[in-house]
PDB file of N, CA and C in Angstrom:
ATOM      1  N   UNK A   1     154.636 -70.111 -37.483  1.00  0.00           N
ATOM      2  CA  UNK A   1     153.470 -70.977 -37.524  1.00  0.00           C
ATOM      3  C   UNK A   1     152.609 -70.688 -38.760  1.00  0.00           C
ATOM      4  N   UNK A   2     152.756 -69.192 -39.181  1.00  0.00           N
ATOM      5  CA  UNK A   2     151.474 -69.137 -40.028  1.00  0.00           C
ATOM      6  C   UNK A   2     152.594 -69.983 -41.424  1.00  0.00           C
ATOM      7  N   UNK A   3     153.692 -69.721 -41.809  1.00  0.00           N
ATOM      8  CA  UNK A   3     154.115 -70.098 -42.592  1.00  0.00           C
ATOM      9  C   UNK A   3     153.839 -72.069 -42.975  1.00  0.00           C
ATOM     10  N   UNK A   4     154.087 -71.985 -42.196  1.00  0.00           N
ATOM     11  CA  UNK A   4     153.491 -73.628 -41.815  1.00  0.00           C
ATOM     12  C   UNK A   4     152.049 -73.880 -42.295  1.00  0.00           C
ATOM     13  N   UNK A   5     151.342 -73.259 -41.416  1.00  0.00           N
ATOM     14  CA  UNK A   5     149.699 -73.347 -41.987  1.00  0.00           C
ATOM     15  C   UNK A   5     149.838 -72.799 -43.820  1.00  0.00           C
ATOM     16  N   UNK A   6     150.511 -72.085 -43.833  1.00  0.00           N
ATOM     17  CA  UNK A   6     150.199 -71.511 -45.642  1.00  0.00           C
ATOM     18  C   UNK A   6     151.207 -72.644 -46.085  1.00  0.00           C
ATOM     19  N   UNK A   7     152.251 -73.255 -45.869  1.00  0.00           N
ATOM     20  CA  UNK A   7     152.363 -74.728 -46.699  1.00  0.00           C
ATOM     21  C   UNK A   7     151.569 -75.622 -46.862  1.00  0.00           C
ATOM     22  N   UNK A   8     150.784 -76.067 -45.599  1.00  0.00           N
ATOM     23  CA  UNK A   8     149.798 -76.948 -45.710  1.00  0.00           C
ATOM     24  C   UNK A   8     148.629 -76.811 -46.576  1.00  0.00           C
ATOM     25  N   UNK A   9     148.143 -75.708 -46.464  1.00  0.00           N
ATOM     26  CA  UNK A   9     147.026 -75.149 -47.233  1.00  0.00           C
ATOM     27  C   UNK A   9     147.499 -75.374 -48.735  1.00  0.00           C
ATOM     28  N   UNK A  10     148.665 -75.044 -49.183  1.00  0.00           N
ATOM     29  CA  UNK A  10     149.305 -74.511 -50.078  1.00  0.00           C
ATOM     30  C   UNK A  10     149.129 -76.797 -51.103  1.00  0.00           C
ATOM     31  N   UNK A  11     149.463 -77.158 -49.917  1.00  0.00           N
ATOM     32  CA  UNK A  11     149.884 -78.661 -50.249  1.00  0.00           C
ATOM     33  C   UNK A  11     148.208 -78.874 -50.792  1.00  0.00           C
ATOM     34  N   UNK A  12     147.499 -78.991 -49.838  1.00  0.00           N
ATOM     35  CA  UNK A  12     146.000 -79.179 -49.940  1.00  0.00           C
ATOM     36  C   UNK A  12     145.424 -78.380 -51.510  1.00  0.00           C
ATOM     37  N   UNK A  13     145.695 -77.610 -51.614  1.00  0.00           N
ATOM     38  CA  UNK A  13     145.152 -76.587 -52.508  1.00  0.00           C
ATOM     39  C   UNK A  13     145.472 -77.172 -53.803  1.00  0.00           C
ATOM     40  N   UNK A  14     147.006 -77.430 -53.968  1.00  0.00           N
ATOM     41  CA  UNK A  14     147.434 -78.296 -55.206  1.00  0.00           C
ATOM     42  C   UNK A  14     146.995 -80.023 -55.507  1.00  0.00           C
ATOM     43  N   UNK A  15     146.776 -80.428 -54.284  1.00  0.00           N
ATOM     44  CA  UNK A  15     146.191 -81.894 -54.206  1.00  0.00           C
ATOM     45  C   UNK A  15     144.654 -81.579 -54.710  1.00  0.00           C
ATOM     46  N   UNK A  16     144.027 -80.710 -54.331  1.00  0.00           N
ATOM     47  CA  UNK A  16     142.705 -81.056 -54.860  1.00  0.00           C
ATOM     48  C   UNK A  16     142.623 -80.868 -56.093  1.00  0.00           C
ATOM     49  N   UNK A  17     143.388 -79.040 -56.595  1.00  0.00           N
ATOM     50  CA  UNK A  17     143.539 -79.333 -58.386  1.00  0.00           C
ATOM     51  C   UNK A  17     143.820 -80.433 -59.016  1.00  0.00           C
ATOM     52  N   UNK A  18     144.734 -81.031 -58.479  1.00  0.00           N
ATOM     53  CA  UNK A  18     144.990 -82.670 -59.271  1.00  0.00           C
ATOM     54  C   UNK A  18     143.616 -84.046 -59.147  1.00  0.00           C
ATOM     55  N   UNK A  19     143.155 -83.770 -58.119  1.00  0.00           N
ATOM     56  CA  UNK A  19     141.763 -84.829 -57.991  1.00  0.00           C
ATOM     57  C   UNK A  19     140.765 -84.113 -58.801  1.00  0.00           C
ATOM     58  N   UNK A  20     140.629 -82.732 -59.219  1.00  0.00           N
ATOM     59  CA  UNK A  20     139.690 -82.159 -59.894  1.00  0.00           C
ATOM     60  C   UNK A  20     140.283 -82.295 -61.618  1.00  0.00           C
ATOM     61  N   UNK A  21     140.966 -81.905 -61.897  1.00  0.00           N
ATOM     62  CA  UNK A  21     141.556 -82.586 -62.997  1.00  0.00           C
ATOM     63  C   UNK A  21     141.388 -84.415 -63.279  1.00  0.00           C
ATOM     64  N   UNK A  22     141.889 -84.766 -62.296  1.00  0.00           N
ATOM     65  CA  UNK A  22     141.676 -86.274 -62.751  1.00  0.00           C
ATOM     66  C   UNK A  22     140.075 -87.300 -63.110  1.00  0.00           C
ATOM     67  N   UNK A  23     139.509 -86.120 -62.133  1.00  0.00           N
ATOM     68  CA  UNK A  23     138.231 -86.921 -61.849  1.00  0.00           C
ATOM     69  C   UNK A  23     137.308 -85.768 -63.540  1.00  0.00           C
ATOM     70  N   UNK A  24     138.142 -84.477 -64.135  1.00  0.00           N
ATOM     71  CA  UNK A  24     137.600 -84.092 -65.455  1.00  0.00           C
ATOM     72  C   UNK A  24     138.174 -85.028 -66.453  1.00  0.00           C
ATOM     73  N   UNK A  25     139.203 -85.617 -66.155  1.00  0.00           N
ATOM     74  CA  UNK A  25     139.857 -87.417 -67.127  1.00  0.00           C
ATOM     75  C   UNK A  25     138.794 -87.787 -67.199  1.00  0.00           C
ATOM     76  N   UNK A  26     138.760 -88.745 -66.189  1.00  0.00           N
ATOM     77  CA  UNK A  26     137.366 -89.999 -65.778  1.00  0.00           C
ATOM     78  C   UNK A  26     136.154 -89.696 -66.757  1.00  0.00           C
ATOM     79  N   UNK A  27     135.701 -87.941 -66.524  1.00  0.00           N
ATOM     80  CA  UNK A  27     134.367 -87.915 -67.612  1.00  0.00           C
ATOM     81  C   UNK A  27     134.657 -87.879 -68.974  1.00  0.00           C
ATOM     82  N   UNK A  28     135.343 -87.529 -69.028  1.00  0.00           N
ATOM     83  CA  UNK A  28     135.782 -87.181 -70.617  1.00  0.00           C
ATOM     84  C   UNK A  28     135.732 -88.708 -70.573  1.00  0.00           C
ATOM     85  N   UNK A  29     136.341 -89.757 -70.639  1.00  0.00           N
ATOM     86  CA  UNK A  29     136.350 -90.781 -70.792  1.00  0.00           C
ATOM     87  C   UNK A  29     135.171 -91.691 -70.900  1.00  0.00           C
ATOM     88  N   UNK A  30     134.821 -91.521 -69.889  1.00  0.00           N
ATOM     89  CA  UNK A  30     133.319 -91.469 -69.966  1.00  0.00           C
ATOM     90  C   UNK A  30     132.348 -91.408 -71.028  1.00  0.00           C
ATOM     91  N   UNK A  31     132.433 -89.977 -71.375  1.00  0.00           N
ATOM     92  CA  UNK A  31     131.486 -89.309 -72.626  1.00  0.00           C
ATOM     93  C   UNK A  31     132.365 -90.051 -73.832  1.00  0.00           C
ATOM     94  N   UNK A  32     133.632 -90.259 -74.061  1.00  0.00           N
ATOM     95  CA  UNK A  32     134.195 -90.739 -75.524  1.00  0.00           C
ATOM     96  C   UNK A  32     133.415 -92.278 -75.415  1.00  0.00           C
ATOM     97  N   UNK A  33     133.673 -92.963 -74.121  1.00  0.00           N
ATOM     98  CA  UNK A  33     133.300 -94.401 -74.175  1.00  0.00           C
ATOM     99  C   UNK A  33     131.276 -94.680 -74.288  1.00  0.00           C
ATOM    100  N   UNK A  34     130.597 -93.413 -74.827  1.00  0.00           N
ATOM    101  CA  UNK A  34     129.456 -93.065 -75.119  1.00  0.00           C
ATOM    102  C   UNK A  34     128.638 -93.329 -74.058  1.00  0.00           C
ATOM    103  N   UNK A  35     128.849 -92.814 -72.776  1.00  0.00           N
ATOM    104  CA  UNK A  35     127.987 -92.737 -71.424  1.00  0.00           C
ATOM    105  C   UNK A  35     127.226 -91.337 -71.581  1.00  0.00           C
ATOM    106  N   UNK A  36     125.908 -91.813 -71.312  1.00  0.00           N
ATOM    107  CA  UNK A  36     124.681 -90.130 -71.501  1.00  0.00           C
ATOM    108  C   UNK A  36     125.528 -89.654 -70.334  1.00  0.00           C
ATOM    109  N   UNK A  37     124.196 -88.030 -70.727  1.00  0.00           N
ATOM    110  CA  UNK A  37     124.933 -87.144 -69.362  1.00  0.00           C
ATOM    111  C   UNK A  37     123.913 -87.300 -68.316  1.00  0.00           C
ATOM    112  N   UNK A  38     123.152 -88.592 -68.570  1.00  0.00           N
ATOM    113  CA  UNK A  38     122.703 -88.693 -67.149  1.00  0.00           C
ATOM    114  C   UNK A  38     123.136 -89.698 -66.586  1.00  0.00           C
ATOM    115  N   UNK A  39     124.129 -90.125 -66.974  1.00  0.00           N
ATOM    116  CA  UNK A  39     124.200 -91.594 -66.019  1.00  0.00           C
ATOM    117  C   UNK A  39     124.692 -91.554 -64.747  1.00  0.00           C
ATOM    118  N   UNK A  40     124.807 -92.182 -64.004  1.00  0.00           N
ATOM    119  CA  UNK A  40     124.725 -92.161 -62.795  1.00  0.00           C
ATOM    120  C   UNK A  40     126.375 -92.239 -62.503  1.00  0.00           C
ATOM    121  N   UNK A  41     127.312 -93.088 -62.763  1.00  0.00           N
ATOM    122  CA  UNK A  41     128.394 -92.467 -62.679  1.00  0.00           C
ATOM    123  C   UNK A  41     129.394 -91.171 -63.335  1.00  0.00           C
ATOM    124  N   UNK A  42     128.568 -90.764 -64.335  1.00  0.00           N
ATOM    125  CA  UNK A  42     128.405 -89.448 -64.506  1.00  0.00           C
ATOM    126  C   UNK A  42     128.164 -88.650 -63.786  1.00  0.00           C
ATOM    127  N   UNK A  43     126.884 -88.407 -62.782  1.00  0.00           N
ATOM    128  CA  UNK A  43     126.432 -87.642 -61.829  1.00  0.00           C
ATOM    129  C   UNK A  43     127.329 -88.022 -60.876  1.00  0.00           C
ATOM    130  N   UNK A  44     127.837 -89.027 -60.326  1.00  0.00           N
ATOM    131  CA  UNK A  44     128.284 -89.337 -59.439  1.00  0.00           C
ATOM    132  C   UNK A  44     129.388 -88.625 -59.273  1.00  0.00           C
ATOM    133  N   UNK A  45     130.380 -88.711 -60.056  1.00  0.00           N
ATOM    134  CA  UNK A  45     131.772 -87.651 -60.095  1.00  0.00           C
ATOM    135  C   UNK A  45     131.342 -86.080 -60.629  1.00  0.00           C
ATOM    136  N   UNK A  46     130.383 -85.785 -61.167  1.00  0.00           N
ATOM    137  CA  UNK A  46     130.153 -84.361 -60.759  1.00  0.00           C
ATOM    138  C   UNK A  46     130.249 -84.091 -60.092  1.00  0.00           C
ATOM    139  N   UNK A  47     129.319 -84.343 -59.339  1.00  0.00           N
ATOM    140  CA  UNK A  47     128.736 -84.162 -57.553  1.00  0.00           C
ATOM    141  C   UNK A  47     130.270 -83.855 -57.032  1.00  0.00           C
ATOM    142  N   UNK A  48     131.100 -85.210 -57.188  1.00  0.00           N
ATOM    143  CA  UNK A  48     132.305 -85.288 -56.578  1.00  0.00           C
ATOM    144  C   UNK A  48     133.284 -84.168 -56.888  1.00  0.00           C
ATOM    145  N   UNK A  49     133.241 -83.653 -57.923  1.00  0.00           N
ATOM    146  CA  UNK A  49     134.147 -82.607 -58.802  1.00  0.00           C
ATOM    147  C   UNK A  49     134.004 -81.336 -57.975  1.00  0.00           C
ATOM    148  N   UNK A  50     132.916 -81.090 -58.055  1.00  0.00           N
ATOM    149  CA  UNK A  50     131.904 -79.516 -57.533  1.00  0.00           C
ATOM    150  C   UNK A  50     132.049 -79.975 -55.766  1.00  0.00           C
ATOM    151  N   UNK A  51     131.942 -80.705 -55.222  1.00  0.00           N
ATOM    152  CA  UNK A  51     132.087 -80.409 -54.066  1.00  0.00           C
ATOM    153  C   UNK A  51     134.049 -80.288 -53.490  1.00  0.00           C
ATOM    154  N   UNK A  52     134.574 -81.047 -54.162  1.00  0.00           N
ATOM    155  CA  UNK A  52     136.587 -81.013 -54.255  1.00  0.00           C
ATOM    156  C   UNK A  52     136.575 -79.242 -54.862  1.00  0.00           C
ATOM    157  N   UNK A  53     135.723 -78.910 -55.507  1.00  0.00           N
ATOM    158  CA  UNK A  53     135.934 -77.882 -56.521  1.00  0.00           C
ATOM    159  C   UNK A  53     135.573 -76.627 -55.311  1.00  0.00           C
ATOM    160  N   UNK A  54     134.566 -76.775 -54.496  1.00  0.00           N
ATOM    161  CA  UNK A  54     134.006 -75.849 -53.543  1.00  0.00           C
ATOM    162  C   UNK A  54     135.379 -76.086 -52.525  1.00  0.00           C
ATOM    163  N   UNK A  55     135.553 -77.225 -51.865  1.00  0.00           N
ATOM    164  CA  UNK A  55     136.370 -77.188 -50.807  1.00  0.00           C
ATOM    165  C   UNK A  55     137.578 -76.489 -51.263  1.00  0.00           C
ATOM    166  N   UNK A  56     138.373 -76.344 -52.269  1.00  0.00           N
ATOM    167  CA  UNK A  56     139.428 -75.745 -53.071  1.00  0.00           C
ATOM    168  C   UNK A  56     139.161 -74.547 -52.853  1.00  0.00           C
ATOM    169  N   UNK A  57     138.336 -73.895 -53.480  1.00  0.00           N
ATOM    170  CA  UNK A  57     138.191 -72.372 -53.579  1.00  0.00           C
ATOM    171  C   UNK A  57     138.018 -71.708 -51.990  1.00  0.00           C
ATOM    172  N   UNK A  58     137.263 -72.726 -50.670  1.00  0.00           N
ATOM    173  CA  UNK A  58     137.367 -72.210 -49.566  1.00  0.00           C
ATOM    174  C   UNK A  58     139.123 -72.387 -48.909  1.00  0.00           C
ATOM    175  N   UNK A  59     139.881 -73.316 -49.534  1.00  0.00           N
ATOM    176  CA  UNK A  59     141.263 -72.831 -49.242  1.00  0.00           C
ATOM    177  C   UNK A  59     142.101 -72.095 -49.253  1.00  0.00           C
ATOM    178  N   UNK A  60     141.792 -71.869 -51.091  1.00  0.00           N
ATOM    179  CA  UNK A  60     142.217 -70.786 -51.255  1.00  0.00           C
ATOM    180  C   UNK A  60     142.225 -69.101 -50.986  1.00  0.00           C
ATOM    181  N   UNK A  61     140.571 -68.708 -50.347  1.00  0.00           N
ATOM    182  CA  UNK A  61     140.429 -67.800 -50.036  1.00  0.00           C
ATOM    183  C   UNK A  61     141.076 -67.468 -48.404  1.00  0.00           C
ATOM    184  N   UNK A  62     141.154 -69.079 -47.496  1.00  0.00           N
ATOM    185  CA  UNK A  62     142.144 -69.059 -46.262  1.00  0.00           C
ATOM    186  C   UNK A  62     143.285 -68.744 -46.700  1.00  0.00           C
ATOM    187  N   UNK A  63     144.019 -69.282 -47.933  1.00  0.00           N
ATOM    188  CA  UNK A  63     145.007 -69.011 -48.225  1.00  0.00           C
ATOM    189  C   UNK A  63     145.865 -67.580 -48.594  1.00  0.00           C
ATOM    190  N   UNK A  64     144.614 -66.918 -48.794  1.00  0.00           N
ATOM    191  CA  UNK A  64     144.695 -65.146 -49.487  1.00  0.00           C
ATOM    192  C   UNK A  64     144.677 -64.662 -48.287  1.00  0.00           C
ATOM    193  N   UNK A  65     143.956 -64.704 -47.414  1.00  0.00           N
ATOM    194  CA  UNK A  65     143.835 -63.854 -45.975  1.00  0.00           C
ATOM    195  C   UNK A  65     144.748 -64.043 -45.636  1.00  0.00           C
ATOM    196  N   UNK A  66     145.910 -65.529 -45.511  1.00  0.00           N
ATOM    197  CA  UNK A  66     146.808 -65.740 -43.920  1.00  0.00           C
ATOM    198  C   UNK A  66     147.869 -64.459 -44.887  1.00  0.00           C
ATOM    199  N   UNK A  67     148.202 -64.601 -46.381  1.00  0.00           N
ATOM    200  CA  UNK A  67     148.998 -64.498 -47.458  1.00  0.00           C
ATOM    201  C   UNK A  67     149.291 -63.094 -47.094  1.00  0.00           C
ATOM    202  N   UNK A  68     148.088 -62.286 -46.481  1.00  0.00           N
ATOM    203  CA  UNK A  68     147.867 -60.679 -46.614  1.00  0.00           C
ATOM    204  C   UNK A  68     147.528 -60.181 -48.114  1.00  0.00           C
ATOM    205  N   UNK A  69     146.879 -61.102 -48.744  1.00  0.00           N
ATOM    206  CA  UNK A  69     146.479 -60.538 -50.288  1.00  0.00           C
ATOM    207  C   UNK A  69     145.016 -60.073 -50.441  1.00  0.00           C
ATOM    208  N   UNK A  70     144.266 -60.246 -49.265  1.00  0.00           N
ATOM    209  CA  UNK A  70     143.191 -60.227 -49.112  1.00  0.00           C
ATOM    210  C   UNK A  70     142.427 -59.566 -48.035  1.00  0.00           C
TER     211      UNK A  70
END
């Protein structure tokens, strides 16, 4: 079972690097297509980045405990 739970986690963990990456595309794109750094869909995918970015790092630290690395 735990092996199971550490795939899933494992799946999750790599899916969010890729939405956190994609959604650091989006700004960059953003900033080249000359959007300030306050604009609102600017803020908007921060927000979004940093909270994918928090939920990630709490996986990964589930992921270190089930792992025994931790």
């Amino acid at each position: 079972m735990a092996k199971i739970k550490m795939w899933m986690l494992a799946s999750l963990i790599e899916w969010n690097w890729k939405r956190i990456r994609r959604n650091r595309s989006r700004m960059e794109a953003l900033f080249e297509a000359g959007a300030r750094h306050t604009s609102p869909a600017l803020a908007r995918l921060d927000g979004r980045t940093a909270e994918i970015g928090y939920r990630t790092r709490l996986l990964e630290r589930t992921y270190r405990i089930l792992a025994g690395l931790d």
